[in-house]
N, C-alpha and C. Protein backbone atom coordinates (compact mmCIF):
# COMPACT_ATOMS: atom_id res chain seq x y z
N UNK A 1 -185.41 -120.90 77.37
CA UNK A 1 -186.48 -120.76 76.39
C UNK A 1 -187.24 -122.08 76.29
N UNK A 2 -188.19 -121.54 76.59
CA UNK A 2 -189.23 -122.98 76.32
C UNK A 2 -189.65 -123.68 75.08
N UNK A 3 -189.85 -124.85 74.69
CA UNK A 3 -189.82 -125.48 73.94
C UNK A 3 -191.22 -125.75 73.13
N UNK A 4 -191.70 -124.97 71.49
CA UNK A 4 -193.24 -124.82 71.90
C UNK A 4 -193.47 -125.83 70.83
N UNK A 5 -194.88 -126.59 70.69
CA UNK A 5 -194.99 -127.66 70.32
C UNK A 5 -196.68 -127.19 69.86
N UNK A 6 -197.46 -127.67 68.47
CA UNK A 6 -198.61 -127.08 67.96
C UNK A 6 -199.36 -128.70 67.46
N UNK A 7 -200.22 -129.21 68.39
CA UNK A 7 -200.59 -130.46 67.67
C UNK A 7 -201.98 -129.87 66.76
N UNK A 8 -202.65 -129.87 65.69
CA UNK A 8 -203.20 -129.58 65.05
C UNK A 8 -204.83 -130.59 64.24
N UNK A 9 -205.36 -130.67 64.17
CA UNK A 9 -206.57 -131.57 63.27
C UNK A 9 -207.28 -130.60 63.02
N UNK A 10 -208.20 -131.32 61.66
CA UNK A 10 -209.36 -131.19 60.82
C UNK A 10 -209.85 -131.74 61.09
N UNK A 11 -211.67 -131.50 60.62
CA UNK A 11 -212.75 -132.46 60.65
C UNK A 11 -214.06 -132.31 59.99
N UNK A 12 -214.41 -132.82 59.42
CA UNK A 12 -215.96 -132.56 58.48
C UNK A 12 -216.44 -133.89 58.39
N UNK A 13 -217.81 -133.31 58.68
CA UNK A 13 -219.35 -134.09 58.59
C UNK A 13 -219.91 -134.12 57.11
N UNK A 14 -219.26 -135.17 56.26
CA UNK A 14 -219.25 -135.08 54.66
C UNK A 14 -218.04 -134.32 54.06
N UNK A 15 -218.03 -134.51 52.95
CA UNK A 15 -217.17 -134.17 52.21
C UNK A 15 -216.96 -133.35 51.01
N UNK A 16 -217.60 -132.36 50.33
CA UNK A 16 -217.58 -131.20 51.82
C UNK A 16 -218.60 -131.32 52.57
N UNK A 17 -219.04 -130.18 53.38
CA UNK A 17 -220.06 -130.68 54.80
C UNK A 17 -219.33 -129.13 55.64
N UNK A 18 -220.45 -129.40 57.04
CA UNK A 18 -220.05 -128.61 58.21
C UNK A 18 -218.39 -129.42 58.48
N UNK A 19 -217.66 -127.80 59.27
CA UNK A 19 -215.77 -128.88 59.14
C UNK A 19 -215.73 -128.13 60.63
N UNK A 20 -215.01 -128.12 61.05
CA UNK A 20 -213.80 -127.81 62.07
C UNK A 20 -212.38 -128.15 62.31
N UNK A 21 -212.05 -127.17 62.92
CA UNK A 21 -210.62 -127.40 63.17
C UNK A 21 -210.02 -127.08 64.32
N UNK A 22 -208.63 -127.80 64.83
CA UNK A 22 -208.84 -127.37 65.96
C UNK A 22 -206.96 -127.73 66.40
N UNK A 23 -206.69 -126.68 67.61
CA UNK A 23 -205.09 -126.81 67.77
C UNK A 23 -204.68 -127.01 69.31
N UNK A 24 -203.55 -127.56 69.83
CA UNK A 24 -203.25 -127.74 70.87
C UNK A 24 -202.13 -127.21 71.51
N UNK A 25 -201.36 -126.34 71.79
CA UNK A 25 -200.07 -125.35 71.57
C UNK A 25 -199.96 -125.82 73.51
N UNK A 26 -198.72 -126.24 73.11
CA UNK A 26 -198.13 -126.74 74.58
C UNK A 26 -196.29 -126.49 74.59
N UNK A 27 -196.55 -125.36 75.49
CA UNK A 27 -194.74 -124.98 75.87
C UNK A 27 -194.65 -126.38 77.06
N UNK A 28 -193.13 -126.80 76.47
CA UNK A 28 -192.84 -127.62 77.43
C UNK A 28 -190.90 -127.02 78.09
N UNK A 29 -190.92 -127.24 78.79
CA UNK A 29 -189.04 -127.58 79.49
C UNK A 29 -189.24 -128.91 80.16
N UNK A 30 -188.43 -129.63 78.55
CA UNK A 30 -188.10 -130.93 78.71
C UNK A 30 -190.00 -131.98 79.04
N UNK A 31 -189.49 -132.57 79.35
CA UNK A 31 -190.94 -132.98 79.82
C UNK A 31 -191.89 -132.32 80.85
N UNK A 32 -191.44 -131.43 81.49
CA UNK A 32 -192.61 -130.14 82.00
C UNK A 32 -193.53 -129.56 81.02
N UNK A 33 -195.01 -129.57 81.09
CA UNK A 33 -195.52 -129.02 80.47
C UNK A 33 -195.71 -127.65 81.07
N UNK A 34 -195.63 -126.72 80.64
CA UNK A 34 -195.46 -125.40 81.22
C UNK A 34 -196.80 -124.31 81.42
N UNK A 35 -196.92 -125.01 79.71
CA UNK A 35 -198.64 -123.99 79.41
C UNK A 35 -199.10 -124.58 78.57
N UNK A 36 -200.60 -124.74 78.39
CA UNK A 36 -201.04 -125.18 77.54
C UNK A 36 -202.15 -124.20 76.83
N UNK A 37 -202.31 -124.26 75.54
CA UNK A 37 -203.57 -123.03 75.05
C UNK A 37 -204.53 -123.98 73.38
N UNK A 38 -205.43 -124.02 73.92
CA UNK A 38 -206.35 -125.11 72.60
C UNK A 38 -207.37 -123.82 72.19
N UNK A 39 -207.22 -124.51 70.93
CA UNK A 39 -207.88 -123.46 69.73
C UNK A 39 -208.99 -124.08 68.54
N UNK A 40 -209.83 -123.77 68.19
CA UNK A 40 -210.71 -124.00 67.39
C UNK A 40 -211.37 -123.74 66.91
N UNK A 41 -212.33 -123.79 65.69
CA UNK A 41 -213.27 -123.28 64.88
C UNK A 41 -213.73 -123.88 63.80
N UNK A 42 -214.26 -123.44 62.85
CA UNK A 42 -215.29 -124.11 62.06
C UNK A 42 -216.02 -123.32 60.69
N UNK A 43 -216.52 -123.97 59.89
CA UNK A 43 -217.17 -123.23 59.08
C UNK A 43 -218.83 -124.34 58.71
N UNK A 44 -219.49 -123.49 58.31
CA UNK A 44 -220.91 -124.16 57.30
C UNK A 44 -220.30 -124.96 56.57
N UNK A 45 -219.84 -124.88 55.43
CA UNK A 45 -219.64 -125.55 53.88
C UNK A 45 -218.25 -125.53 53.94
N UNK A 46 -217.58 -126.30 54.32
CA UNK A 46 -215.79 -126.60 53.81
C UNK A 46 -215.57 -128.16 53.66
N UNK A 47 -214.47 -128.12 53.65
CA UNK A 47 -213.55 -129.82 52.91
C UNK A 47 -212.56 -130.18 54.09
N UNK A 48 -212.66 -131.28 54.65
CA UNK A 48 -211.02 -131.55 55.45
C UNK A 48 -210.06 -130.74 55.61
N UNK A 49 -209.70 -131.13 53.89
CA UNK A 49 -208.32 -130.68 53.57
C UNK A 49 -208.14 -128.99 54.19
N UNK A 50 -209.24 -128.14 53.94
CA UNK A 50 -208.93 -127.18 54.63
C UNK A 50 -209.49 -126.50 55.80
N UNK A 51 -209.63 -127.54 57.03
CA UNK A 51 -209.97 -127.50 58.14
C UNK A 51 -208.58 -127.74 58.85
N UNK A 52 -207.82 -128.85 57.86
CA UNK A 52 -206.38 -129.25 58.04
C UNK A 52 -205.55 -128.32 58.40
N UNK A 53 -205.62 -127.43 56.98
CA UNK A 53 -205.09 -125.89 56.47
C UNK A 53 -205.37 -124.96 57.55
N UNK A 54 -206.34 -124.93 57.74
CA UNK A 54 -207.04 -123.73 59.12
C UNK A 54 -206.98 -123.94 60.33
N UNK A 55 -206.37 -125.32 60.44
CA UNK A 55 -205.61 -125.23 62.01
C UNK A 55 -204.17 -124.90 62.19
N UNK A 56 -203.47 -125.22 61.06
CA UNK A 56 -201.74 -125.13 61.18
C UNK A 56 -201.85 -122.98 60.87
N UNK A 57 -203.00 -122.57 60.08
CA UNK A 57 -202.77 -121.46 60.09
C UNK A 57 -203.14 -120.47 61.24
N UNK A 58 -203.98 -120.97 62.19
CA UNK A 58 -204.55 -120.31 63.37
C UNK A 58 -203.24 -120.47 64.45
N UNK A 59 -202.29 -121.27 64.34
CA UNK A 59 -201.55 -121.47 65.19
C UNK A 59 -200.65 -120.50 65.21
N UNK A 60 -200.09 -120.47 63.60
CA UNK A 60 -199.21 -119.48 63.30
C UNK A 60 -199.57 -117.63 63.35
N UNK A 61 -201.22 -117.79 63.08
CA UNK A 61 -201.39 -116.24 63.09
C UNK A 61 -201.73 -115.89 64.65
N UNK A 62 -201.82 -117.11 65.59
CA UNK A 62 -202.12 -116.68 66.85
C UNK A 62 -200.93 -116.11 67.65
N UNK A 63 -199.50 -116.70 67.55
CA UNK A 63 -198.71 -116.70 68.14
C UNK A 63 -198.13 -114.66 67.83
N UNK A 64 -197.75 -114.37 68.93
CA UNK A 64 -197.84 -112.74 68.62
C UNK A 64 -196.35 -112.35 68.51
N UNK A 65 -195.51 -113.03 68.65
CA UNK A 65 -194.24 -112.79 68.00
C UNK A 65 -193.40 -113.69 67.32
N UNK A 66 -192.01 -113.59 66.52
CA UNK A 66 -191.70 -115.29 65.86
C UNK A 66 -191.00 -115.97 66.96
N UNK A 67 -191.33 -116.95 66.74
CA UNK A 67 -191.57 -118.00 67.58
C UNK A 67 -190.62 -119.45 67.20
N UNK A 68 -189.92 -120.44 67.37
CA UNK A 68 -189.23 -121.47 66.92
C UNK A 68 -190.47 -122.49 67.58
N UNK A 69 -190.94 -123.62 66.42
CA UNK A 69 -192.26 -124.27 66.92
C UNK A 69 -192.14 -125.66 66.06
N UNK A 70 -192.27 -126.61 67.03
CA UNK A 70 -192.72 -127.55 65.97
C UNK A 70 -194.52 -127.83 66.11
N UNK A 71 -194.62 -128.07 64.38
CA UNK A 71 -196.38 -128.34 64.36
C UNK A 71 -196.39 -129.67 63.57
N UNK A 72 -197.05 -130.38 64.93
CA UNK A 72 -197.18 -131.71 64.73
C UNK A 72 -198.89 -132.03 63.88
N UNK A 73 -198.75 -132.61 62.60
CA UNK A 73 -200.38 -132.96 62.39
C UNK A 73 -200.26 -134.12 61.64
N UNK A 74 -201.94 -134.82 61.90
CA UNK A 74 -201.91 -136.04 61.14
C UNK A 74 -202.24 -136.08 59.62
N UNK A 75 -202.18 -134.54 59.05
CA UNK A 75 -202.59 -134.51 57.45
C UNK A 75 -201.38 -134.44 56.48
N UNK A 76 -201.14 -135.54 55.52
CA UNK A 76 -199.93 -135.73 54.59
C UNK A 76 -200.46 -134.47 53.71
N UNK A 77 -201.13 -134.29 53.62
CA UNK A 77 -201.52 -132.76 52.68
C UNK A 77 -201.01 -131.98 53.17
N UNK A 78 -201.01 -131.49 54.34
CA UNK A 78 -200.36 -130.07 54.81
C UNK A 78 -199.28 -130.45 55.24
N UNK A 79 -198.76 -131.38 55.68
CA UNK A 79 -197.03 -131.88 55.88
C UNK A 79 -196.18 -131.29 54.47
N UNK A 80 -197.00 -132.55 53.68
CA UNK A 80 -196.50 -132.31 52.52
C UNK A 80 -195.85 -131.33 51.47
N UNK A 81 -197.65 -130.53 51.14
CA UNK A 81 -197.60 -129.23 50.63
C UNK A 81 -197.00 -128.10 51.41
N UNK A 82 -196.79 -128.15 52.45
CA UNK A 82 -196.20 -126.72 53.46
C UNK A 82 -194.15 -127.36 53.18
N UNK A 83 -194.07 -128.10 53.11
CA UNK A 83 -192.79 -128.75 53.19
C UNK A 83 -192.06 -129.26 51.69
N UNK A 84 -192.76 -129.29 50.71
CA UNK A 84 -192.20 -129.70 49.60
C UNK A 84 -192.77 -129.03 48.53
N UNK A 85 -194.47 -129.56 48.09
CA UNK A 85 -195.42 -128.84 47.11
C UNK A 85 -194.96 -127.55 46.60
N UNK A 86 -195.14 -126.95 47.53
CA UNK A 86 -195.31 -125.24 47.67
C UNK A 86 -194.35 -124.83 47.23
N UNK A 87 -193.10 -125.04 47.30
CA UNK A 87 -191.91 -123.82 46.55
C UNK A 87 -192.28 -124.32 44.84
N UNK A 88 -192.16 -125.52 44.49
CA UNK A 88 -192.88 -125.22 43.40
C UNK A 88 -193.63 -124.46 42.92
N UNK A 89 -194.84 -124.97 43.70
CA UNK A 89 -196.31 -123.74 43.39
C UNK A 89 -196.00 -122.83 42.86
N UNK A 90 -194.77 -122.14 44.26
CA UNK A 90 -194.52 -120.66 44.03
C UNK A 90 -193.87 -120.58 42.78
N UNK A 91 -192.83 -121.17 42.13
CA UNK A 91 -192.17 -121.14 40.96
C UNK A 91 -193.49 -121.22 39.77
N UNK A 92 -194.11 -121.38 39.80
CA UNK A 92 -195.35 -122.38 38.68
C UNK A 92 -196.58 -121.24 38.89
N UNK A 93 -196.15 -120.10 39.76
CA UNK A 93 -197.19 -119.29 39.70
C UNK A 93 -198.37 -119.26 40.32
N UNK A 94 -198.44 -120.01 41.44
CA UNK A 94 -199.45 -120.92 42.03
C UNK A 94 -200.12 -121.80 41.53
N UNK A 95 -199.34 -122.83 40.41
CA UNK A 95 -200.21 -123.77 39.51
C UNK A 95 -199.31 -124.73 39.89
N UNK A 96 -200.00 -126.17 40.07
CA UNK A 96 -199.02 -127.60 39.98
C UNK A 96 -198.73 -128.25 38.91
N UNK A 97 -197.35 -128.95 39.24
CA UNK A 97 -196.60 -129.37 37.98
C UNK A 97 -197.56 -129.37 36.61
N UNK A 98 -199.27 -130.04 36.74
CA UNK A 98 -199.63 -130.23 35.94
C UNK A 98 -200.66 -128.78 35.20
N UNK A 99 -199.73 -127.78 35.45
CA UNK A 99 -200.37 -126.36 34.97
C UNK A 99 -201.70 -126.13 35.30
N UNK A 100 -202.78 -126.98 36.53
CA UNK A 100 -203.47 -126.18 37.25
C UNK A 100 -203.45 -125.59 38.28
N UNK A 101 -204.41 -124.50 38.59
CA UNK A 101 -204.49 -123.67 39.39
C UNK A 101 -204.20 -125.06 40.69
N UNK A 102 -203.59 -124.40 42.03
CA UNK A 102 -203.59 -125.08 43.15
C UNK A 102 -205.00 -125.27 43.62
N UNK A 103 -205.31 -126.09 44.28
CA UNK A 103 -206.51 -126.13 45.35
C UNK A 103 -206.11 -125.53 46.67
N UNK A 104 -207.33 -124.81 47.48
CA UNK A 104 -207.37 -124.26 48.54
C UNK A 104 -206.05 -122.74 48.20
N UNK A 105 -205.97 -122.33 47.48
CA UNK A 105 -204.66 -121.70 46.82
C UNK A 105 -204.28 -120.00 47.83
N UNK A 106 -205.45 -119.71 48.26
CA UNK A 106 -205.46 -118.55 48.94
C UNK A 106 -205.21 -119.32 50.64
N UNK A 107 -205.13 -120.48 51.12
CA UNK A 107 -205.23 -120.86 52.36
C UNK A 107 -203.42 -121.00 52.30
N UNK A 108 -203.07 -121.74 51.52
CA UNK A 108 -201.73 -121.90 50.79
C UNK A 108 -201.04 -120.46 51.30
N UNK A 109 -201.45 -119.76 50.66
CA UNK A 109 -200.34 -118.33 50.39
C UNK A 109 -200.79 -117.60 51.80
N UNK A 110 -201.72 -117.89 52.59
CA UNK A 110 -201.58 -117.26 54.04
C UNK A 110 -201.03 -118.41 54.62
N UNK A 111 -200.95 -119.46 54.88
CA UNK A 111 -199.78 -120.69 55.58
C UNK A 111 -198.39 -119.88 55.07
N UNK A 112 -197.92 -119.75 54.04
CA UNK A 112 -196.74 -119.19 53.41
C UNK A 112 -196.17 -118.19 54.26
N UNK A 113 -197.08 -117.12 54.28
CA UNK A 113 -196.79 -116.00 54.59
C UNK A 113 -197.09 -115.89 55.85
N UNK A 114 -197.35 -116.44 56.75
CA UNK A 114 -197.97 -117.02 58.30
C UNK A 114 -196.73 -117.59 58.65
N UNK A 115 -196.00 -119.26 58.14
CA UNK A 115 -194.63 -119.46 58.74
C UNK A 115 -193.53 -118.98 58.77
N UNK A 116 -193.71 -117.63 57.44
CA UNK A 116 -191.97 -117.07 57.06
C UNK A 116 -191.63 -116.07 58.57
N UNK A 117 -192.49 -115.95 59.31
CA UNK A 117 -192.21 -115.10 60.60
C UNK A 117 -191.88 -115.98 61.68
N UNK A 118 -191.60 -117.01 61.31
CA UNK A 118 -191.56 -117.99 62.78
C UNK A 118 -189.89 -119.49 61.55
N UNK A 119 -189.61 -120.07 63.06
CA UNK A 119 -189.04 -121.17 62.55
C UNK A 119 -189.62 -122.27 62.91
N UNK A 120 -190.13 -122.87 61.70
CA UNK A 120 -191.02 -123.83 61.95
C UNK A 120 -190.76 -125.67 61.45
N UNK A 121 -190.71 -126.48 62.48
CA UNK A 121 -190.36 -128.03 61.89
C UNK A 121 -191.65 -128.68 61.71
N UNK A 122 -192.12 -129.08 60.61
CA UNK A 122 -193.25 -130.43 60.48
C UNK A 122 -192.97 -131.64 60.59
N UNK A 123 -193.93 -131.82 61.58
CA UNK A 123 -193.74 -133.17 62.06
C UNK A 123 -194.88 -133.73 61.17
N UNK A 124 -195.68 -135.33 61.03
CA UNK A 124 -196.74 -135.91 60.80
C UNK A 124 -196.45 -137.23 61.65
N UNK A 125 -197.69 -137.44 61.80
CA UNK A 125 -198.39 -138.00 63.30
C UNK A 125 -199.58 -138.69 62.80
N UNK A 126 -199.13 -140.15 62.79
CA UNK A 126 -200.66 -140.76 62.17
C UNK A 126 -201.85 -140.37 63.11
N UNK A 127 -203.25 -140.48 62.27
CA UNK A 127 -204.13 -139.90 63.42
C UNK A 127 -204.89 -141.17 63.72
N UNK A 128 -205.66 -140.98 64.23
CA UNK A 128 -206.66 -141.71 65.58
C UNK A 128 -205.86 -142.96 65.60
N UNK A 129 -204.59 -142.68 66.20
CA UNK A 129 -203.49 -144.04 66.69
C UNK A 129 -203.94 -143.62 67.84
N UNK A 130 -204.10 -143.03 68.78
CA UNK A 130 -203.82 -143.21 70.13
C UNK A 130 -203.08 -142.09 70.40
N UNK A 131 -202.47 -141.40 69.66
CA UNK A 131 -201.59 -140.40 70.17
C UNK A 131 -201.84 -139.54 71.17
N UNK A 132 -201.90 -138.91 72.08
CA UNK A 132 -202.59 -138.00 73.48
C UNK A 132 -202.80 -136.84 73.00
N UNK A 133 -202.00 -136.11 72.89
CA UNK A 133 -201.90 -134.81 71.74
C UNK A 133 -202.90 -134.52 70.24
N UNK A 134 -202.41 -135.50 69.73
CA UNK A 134 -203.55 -135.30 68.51
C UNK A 134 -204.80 -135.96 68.62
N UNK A 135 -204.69 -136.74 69.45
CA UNK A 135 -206.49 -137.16 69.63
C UNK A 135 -207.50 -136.05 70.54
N UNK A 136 -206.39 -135.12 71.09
CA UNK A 136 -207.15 -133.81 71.67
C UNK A 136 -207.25 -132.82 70.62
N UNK A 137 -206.38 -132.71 69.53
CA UNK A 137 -206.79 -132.20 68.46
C UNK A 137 -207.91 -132.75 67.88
N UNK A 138 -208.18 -133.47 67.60
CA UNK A 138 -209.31 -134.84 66.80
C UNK A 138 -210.37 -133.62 67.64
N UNK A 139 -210.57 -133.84 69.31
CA UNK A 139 -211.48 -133.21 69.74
C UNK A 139 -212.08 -131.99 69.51
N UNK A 140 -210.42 -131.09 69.71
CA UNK A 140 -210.93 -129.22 69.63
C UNK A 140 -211.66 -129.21 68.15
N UNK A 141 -210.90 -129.99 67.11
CA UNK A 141 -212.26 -129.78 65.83
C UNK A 141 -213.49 -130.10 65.59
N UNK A 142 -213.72 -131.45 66.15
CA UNK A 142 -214.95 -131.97 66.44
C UNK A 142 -216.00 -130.74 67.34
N UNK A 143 -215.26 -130.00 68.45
CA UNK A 143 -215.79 -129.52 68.92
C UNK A 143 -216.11 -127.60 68.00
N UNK A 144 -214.91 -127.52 67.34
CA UNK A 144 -215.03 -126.28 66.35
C UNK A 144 -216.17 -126.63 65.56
N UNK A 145 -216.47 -127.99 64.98
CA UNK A 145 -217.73 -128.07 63.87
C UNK A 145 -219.10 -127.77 64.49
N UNK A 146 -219.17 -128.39 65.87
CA UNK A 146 -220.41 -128.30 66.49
C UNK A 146 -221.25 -127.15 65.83
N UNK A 147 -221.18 -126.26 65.95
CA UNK A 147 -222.05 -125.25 65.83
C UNK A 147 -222.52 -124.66 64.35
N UNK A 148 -222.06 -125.95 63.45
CA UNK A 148 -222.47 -126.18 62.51
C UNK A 148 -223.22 -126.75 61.61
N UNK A 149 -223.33 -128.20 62.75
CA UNK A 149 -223.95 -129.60 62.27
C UNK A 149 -225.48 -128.81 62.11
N UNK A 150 -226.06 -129.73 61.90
CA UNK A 150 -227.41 -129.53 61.20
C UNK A 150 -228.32 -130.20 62.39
């Protein structure tokens, strides 16, 4: 069984602004790369944070059966919240500790319900270090926003 690996980025032109997002899904055995499949897209009017969100979730709704995966990204938001935040949330009703509603809250509860079919490890991966992997992520979003910019 091959070993599958999801490098992931966001990206927006302002804040909010035109965004993209974009993923890098590479089966490896051992250091063989086996297959590789890049993914991306974009919207008019979004925020980072959920360009972030909309790549770790394209990965998961792409994959067509469950799958054991690690998804490597450079956003402490979606590390974070997918890995700690969130069972709270869920306890709190989808509200944080401080009794508001979550942000991005519907992107949230499809990530949720997107990883419970797969076994999934988060990694985080500082970004524009140099990394090979996520600086081709950096790209597929850059390249998902295109068709947005102005």
């Amino acid at each position: 069984m091959p070993d599958l690996y999801a490098y992931t980025d966001g990206a927006c032109s302002g804040n909010p602004g035109p965004g993209g997002w974009g993923a890098l899904l590479i089966a490896r055995d051992g250091d063989k790369v086996l297959k590789e499949r890049e993914l991306c897209g974009g919207e008019a009017d979004t925020t980072n944070n959920r360009m972030e969100l909309l790549a770790a979730i394209h990965v998961l709704e792409t994959l067509e059966r469950p799958s054991a995966l690690t998804i490597i990204t450079d956003s402490a938001y979606v590390k974070n919240g997918v890995t700690s935040w969130i069972h709270g949330w869920k306890r709190n009703g989808w509200c944080t500790s401080n009794k508001k509603p979550v942000k991005n809250v519907e992107l949230w509860q499809r990530i949720d319900e997107a990883q419970a079919r797969h076994d999934v490890t988060w990694e985080w991966v500082k970004g524009h270090a140099g990394h090979p992997e996520n600086e081709r992520a950096d790209e597929l979003a850059r390249r998902g926003m295109e068709p947005f910019k102005p």
